[in-house]
Protein backbone atom coordinates (compact mmCIF):
# COMPACT_ATOMS: atom_id res chain seq x y z
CA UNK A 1 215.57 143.47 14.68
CA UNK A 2 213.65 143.03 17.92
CA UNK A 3 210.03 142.39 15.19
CA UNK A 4 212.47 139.57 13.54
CA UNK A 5 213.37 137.96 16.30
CA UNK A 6 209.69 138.11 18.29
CA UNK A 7 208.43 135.97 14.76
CA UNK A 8 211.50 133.55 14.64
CA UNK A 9 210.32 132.75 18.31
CA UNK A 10 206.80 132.46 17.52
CA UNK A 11 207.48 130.48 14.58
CA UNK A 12 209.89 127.84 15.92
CA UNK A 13 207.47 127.39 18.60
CA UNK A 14 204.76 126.53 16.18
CA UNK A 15 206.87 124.26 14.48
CA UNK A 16 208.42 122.50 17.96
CA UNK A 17 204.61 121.42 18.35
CA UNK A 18 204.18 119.99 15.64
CA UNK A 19 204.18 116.41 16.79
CA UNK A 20 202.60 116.82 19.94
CA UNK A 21 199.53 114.54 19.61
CA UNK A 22 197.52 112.50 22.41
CA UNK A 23 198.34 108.95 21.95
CA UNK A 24 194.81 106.90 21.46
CA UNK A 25 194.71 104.06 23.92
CA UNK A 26 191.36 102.53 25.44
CA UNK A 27 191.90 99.85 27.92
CA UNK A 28 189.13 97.90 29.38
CA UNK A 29 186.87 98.68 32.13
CA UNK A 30 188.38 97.76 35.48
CA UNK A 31 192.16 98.58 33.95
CA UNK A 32 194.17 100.35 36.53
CA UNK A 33 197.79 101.89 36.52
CA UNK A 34 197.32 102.84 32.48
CA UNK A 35 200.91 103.83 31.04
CA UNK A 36 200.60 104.57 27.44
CA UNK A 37 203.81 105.99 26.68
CA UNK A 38 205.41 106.94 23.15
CA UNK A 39 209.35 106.24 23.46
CA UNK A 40 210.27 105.82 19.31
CA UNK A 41 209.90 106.55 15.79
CA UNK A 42 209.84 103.95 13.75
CA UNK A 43 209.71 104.52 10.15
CA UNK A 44 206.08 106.88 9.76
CA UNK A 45 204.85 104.93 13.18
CA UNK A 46 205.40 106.03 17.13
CA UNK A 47 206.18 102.71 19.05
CA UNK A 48 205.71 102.58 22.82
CA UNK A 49 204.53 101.26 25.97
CA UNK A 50 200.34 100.69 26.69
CA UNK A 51 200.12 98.24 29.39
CA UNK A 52 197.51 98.09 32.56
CA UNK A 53 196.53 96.03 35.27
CA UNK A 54 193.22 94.63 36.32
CA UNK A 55 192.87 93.21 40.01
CA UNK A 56 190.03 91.01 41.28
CA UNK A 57 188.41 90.45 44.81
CA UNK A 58 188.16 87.11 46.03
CA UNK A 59 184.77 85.66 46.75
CA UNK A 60 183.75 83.92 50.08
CA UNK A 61 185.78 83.33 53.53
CA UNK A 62 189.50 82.97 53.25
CA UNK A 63 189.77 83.60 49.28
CA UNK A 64 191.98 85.99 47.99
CA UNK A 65 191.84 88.40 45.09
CA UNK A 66 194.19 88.42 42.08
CA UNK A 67 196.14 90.71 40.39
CA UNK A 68 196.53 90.73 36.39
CA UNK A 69 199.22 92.61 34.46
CA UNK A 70 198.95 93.07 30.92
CA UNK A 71 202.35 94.46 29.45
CA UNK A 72 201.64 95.62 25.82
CA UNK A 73 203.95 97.54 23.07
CA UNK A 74 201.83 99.70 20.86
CA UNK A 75 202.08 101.49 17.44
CA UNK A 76 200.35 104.97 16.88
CA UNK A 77 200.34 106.92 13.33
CA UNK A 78 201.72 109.78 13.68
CA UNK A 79 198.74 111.60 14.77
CA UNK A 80 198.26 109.44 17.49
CA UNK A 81 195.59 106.97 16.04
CA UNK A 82 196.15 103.36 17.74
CA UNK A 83 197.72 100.88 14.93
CA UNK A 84 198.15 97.52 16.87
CA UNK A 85 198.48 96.37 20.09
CA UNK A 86 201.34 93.47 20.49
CA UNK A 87 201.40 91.68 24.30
């Protein structure tokens, strides 16, 4: 009993992995504050969140730097291989 139960363990634990992939995202150079974030199936695609921010220093007395957000919704196969990028 105790041999059956130790491989029903073992085995659902296997199987609770199975769709436990890294989620591909590359954002540019200079991107800060990265979320990639898978929140949904959607048919044989995992739809989420990849957005980012890029700030900028100011040049010369008195300017002022600027801050950039980029708020994106992304699709991944489900091995976690980037399909599109929608801002």
């Amino acid at each position: 009993m105790k041999l059956f139960l130790l491989s029903s363990i073992l085995l659902s634990a296997h199987i609770a992995s199975a769709y436990e992939y890294t989620l591909q995202f590359t954002p540019p150079g200079g991107a800060r504050g990265v979320a990639v974030i898978g929140y949904a199936f959607v048919k044989n695609t995992v739809v989420g969140d990849c957005s980012y921010y890029i700030s900028t220093s100011g040049s010369g007395r008195g300017s002022h730097g600027s801050t950039t957000y980029y708020y994106n919704t992304c699709s991944w196969d489900p091995f976690g291989n980037l399909l599109s990028i929608t801002a």
